[in-house]
PDB file of N, CA and C in Angstrom:
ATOM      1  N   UNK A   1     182.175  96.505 -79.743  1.00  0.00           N
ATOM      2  CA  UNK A   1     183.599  96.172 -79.774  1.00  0.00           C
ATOM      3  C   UNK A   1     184.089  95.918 -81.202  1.00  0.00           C
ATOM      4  N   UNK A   2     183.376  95.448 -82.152  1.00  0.00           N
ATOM      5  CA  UNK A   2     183.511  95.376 -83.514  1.00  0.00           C
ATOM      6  C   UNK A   2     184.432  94.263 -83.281  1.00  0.00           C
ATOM      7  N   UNK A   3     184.854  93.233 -83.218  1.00  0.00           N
ATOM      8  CA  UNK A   3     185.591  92.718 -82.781  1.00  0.00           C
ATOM      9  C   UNK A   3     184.472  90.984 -83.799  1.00  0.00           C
ATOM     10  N   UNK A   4     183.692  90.995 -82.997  1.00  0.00           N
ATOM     11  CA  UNK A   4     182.778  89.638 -82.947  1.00  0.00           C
ATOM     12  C   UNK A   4     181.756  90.344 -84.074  1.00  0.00           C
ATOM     13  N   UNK A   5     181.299  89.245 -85.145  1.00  0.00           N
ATOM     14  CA  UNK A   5     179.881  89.248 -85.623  1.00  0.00           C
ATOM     15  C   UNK A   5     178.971  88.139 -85.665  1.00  0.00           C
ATOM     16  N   UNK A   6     177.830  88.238 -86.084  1.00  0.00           N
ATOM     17  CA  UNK A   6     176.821  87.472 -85.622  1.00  0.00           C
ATOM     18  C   UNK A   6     177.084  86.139 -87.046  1.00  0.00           C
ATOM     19  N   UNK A   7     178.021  84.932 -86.318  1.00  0.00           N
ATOM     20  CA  UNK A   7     178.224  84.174 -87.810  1.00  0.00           C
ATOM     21  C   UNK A   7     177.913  82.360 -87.163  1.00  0.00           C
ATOM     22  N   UNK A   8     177.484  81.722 -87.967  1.00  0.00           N
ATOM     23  CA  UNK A   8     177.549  80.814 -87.568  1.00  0.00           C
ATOM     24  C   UNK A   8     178.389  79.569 -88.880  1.00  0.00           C
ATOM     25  N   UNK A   9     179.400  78.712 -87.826  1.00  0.00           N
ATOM     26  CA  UNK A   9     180.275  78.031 -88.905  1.00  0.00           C
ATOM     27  C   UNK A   9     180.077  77.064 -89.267  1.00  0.00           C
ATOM     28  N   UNK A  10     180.542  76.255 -90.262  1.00  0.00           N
ATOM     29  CA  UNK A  10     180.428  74.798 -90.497  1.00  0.00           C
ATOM     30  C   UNK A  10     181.024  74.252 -89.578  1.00  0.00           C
ATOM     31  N   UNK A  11     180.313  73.139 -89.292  1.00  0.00           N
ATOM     32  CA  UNK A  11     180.944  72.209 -88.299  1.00  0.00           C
ATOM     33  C   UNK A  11     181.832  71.231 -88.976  1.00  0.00           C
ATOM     34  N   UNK A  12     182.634  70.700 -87.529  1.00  0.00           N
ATOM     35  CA  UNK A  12     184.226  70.276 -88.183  1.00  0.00           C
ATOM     36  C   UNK A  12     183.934  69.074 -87.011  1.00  0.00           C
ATOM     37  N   UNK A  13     184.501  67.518 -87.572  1.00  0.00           N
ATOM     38  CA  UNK A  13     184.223  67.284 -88.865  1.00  0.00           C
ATOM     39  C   UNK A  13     183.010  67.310 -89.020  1.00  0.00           C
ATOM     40  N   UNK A  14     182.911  67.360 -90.470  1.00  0.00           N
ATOM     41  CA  UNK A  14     181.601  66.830 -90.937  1.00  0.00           C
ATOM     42  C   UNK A  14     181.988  66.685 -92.498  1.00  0.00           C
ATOM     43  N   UNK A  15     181.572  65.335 -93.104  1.00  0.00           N
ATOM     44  CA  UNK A  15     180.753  64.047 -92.157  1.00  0.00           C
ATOM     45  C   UNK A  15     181.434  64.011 -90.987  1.00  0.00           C
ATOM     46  N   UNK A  16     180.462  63.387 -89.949  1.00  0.00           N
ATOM     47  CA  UNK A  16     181.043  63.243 -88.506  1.00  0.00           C
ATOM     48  C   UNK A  16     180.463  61.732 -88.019  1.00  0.00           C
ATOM     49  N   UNK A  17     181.180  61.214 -86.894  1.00  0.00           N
ATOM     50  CA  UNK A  17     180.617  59.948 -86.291  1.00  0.00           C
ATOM     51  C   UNK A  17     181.402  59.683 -85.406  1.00  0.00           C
ATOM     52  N   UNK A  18     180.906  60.020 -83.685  1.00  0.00           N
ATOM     53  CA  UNK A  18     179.809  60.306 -83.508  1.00  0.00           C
ATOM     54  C   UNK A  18     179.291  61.819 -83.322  1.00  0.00           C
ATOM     55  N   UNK A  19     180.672  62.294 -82.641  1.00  0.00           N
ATOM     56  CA  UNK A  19     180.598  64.041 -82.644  1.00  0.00           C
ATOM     57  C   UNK A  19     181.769  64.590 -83.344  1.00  0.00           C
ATOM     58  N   UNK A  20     181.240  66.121 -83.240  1.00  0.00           N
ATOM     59  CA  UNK A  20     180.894  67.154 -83.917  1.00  0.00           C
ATOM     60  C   UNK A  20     181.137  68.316 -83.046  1.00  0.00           C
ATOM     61  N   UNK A  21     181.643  69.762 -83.727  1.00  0.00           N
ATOM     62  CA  UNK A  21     182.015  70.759 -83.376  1.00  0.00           C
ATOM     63  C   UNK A  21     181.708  71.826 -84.233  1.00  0.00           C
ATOM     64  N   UNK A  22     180.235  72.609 -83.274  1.00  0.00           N
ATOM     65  CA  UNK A  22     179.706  73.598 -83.829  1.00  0.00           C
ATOM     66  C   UNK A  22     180.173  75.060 -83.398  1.00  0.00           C
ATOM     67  N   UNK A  23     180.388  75.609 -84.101  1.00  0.00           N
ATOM     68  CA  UNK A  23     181.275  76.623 -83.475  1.00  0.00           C
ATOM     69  C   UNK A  23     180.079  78.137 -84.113  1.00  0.00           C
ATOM     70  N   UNK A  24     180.235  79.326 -83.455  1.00  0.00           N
ATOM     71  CA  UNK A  24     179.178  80.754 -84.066  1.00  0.00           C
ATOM     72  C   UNK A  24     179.548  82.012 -83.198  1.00  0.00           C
ATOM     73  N   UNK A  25     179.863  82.366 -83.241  1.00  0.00           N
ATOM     74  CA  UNK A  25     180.245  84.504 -82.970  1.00  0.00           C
ATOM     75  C   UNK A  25     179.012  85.040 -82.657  1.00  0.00           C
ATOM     76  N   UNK A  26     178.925  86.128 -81.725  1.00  0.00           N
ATOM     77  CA  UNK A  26     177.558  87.034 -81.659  1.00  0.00           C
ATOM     78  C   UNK A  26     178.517  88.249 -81.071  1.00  0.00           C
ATOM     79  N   UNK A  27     178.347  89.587 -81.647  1.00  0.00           N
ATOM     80  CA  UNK A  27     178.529  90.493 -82.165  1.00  0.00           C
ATOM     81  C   UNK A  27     177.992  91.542 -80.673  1.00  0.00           C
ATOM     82  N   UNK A  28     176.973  90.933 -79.505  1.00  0.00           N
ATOM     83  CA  UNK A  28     176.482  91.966 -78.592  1.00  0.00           C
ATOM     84  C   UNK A  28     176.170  90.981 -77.701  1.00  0.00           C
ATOM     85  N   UNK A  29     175.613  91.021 -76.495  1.00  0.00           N
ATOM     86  CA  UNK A  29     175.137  90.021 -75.592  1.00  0.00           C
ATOM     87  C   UNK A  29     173.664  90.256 -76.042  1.00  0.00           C
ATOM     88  N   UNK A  30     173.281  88.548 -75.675  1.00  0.00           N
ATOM     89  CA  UNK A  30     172.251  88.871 -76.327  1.00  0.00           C
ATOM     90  C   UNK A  30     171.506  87.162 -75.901  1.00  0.00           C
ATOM     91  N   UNK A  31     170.514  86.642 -75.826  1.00  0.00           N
ATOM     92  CA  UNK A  31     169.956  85.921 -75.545  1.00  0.00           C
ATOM     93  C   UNK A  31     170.053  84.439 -77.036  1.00  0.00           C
ATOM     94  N   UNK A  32     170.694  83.386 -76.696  1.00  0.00           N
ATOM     95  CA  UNK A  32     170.988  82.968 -78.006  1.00  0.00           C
ATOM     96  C   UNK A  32     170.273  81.535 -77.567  1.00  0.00           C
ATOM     97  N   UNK A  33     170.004  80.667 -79.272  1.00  0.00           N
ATOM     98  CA  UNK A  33     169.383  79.566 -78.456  1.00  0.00           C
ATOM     99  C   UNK A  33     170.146  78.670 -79.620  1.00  0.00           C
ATOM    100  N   UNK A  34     170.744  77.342 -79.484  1.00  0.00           N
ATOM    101  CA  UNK A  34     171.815  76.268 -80.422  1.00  0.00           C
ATOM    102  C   UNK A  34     170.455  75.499 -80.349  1.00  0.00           C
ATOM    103  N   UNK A  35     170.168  74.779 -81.221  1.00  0.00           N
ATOM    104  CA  UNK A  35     169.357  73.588 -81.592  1.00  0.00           C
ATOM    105  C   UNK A  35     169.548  72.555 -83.004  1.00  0.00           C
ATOM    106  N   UNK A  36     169.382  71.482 -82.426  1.00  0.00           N
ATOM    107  CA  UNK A  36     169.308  70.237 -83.745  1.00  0.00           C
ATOM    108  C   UNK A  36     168.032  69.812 -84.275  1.00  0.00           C
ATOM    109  N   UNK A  37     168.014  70.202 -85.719  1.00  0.00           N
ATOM    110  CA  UNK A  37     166.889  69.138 -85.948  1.00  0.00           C
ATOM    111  C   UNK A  37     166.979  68.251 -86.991  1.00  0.00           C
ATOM    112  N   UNK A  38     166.238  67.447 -87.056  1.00  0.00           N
ATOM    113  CA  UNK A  38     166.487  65.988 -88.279  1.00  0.00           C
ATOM    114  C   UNK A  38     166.005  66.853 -89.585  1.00  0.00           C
ATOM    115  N   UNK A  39     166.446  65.725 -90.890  1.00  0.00           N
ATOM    116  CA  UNK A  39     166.175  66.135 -92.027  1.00  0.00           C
ATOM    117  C   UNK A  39     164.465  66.428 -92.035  1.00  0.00           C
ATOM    118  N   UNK A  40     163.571  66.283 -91.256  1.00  0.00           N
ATOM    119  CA  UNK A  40     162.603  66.461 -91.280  1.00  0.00           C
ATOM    120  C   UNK A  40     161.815  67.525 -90.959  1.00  0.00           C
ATOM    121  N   UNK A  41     162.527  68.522 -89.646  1.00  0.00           N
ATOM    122  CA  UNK A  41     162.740  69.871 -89.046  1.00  0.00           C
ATOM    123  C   UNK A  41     162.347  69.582 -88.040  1.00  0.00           C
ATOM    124  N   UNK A  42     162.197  67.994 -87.426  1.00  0.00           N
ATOM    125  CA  UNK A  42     161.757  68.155 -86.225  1.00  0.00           C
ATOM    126  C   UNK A  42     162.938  68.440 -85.014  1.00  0.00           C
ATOM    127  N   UNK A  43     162.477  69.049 -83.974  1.00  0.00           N
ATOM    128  CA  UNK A  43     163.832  69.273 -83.330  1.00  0.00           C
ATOM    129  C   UNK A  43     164.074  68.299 -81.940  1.00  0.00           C
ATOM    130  N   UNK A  44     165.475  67.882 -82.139  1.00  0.00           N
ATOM    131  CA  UNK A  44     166.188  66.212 -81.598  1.00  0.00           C
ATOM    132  C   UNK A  44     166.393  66.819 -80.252  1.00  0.00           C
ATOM    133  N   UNK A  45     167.329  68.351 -80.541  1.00  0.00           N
ATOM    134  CA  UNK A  45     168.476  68.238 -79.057  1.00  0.00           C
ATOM    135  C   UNK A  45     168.278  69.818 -78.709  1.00  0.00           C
ATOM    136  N   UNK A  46     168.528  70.612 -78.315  1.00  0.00           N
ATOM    137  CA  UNK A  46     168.652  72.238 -77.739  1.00  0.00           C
ATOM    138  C   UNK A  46     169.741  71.535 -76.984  1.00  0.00           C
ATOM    139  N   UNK A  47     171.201  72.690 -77.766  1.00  0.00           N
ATOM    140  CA  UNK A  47     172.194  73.133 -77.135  1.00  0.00           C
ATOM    141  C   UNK A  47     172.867  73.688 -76.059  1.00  0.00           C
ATOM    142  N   UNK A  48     171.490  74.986 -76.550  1.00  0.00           N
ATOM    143  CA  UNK A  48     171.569  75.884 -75.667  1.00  0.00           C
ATOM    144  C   UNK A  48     170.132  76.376 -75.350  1.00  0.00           C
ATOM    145  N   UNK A  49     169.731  76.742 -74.410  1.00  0.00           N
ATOM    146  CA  UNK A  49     168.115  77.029 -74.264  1.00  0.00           C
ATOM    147  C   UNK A  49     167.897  78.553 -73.870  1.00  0.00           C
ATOM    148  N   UNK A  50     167.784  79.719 -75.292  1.00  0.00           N
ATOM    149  CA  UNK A  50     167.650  81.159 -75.061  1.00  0.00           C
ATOM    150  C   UNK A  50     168.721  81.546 -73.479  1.00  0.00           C
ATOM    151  N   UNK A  51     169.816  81.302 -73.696  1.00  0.00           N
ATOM    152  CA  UNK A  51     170.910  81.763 -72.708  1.00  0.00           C
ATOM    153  C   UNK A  51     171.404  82.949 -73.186  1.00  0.00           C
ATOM    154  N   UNK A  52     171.780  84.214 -71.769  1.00  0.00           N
ATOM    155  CA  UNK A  52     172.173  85.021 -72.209  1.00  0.00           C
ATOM    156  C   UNK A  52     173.856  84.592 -71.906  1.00  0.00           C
ATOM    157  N   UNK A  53     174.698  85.402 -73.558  1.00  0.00           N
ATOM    158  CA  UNK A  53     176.216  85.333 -73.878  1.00  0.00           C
ATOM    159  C   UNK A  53     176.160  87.059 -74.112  1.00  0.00           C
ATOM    160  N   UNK A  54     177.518  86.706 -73.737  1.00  0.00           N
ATOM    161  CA  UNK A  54     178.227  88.111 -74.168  1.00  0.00           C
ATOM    162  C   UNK A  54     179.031  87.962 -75.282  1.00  0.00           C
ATOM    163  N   UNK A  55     179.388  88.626 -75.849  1.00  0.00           N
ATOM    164  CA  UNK A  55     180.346  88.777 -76.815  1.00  0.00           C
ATOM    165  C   UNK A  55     181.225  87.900 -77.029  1.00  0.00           C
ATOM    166  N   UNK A  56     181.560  87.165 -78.010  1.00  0.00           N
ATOM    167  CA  UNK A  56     182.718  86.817 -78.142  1.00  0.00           C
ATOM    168  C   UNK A  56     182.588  85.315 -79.088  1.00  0.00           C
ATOM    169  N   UNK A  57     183.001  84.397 -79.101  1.00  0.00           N
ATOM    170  CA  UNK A  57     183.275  82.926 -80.010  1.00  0.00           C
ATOM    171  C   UNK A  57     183.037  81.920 -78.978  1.00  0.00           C
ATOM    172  N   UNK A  58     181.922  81.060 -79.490  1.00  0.00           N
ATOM    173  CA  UNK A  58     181.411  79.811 -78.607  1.00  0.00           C
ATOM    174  C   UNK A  58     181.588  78.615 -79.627  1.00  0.00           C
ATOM    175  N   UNK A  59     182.035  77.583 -78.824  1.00  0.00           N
ATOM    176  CA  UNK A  59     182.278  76.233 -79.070  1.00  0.00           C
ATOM    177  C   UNK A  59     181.073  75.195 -78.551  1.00  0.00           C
ATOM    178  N   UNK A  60     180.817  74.910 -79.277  1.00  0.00           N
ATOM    179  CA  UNK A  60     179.864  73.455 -78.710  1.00  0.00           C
ATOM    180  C   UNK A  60     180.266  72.216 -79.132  1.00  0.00           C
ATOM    181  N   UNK A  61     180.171  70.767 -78.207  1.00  0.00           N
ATOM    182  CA  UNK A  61     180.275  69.435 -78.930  1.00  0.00           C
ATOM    183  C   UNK A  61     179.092  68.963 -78.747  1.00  0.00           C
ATOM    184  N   UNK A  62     178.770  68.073 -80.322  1.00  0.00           N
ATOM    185  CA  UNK A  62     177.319  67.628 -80.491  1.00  0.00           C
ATOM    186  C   UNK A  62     177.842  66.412 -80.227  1.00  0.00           C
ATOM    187  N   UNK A  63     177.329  65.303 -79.506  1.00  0.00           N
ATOM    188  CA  UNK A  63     177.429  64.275 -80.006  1.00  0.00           C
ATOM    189  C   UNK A  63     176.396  63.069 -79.990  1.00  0.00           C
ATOM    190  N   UNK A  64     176.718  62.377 -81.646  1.00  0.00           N
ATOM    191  CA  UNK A  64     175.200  61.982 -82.037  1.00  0.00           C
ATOM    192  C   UNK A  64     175.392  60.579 -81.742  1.00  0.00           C
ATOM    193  N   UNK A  65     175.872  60.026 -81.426  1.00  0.00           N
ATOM    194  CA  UNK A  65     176.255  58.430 -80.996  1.00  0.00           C
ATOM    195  C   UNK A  65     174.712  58.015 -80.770  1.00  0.00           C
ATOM    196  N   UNK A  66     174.045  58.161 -80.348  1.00  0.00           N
ATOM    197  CA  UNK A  66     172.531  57.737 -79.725  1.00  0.00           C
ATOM    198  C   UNK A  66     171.374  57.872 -80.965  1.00  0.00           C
ATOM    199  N   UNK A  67     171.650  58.717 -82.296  1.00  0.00           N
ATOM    200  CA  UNK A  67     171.026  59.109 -83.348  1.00  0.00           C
ATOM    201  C   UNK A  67     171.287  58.778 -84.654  1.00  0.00           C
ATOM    202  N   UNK A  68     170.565  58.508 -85.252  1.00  0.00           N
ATOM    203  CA  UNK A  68     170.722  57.371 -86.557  1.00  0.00           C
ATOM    204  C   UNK A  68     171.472  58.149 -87.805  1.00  0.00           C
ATOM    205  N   UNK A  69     172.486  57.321 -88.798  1.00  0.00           N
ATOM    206  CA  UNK A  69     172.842  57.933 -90.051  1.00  0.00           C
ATOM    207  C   UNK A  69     172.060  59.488 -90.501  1.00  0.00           C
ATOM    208  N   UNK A  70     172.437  60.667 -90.849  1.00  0.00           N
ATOM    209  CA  UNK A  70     171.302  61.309 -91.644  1.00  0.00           C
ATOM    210  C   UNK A  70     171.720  62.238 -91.976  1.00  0.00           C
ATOM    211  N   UNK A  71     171.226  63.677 -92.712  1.00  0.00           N
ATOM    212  CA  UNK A  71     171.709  65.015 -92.579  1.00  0.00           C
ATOM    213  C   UNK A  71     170.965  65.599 -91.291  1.00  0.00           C
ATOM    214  N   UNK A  72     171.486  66.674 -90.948  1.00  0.00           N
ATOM    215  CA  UNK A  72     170.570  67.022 -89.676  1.00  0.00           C
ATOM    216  C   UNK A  72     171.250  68.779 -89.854  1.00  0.00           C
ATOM    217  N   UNK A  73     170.280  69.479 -89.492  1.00  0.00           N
ATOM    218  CA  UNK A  73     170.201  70.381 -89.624  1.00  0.00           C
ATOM    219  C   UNK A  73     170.757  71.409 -88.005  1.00  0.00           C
ATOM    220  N   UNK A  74     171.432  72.238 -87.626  1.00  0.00           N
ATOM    221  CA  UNK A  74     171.353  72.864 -86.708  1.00  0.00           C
ATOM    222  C   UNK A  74     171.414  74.353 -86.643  1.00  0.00           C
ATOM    223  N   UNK A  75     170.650  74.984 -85.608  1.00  0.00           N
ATOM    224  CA  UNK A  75     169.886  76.091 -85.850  1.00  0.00           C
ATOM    225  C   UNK A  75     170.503  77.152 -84.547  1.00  0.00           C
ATOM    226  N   UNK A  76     171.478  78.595 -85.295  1.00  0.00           N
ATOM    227  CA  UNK A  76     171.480  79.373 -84.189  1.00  0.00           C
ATOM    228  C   UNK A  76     170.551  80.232 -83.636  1.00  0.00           C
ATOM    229  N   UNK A  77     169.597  81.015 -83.158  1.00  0.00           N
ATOM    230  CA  UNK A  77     168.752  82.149 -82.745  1.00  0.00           C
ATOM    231  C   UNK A  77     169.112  83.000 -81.847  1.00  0.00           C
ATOM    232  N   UNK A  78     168.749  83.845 -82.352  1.00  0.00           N
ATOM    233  CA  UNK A  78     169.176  85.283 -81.174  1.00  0.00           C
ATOM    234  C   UNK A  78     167.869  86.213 -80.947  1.00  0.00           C
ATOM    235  N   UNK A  79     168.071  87.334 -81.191  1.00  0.00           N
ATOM    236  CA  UNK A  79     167.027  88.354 -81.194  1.00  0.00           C
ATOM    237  C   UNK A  79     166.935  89.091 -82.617  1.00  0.00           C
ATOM    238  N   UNK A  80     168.580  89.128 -83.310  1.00  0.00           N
ATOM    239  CA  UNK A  80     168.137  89.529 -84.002  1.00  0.00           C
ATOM    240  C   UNK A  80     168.752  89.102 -85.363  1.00  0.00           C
ATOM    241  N   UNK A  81     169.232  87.210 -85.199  1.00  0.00           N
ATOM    242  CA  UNK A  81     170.432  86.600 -86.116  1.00  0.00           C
ATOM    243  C   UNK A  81     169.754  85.172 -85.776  1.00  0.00           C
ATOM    244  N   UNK A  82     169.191  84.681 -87.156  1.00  0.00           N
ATOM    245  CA  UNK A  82     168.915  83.397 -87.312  1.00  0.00           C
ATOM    246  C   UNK A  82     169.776  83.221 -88.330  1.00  0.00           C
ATOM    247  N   UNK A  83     170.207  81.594 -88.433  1.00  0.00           N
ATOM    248  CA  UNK A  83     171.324  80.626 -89.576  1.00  0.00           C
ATOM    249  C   UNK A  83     171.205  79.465 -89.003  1.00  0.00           C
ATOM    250  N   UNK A  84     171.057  78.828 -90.149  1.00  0.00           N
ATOM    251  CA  UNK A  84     171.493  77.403 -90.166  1.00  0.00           C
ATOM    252  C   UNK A  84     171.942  76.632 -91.186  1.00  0.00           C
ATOM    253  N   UNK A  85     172.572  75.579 -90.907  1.00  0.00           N
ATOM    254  CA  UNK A  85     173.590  74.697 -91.800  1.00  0.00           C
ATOM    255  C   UNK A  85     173.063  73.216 -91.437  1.00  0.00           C
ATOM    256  N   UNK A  86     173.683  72.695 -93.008  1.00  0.00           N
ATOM    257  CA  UNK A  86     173.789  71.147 -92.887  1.00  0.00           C
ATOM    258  C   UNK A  86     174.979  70.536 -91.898  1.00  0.00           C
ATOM    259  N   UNK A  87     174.321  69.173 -91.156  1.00  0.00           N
ATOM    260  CA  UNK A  87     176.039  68.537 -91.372  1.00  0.00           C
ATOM    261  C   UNK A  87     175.357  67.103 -91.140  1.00  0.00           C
ATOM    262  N   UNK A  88     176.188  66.244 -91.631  1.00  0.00           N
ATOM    263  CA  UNK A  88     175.897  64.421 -92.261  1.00  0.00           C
ATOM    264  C   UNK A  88     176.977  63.663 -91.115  1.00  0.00           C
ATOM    265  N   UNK A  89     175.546  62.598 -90.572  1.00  0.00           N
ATOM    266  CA  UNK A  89     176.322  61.937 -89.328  1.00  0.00           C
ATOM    267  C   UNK A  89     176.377  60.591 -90.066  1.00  0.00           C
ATOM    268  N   UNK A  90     177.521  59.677 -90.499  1.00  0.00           N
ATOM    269  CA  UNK A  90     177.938  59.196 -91.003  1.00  0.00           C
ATOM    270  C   UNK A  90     178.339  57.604 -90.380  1.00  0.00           C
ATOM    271  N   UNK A  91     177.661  56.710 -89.924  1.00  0.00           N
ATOM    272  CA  UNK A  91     178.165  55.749 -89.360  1.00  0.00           C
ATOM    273  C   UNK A  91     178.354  54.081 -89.830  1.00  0.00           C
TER     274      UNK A  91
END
């Protein structure tokens, strides 16, 4: 469709406290997986767990109320589109 590509955005806000809005495009259907992990790489939360999407712009809310000050890292995967970004939970 050319329409969608495989992008993943900064989350808004960030700094954030307690949530957060991760937002990412995929370009084909395709098996995708959202995950958090701490400044350490260990991983906190799965978003999404290898779900198949179709095309188009997905929204997620993180919210870290239960998880301490930090940077934290979150991670998109597909089959054939990995990215990830910072974002700082601020309390």
């Amino acid at each position: 469709n050319g329409q969608f590509t495989f992008n993943l955005y900064q989350n808004f806000p960030n700094p954030f406290n307690p949530s957060t809005k991760i937002k990412f495009s995929i370009p084909e259907r395709d098996k995708v997986s959202l995950k958090i992990y701490n400044s350490l790489g260990q991983e906190i939360l799965t978003l999404i767990n290898a779900q198949e999407l179709i095309p188009g712009l997905y929204e997620y809310k993180f919210n870290a109320s239960n998880l301490p000050s930090g940077v934290y890292i979150y991670e998109i995967r597909t089959n054939k589109y990995v990215q990830s970004k910072k974002m700082i939970l601020i309390k």
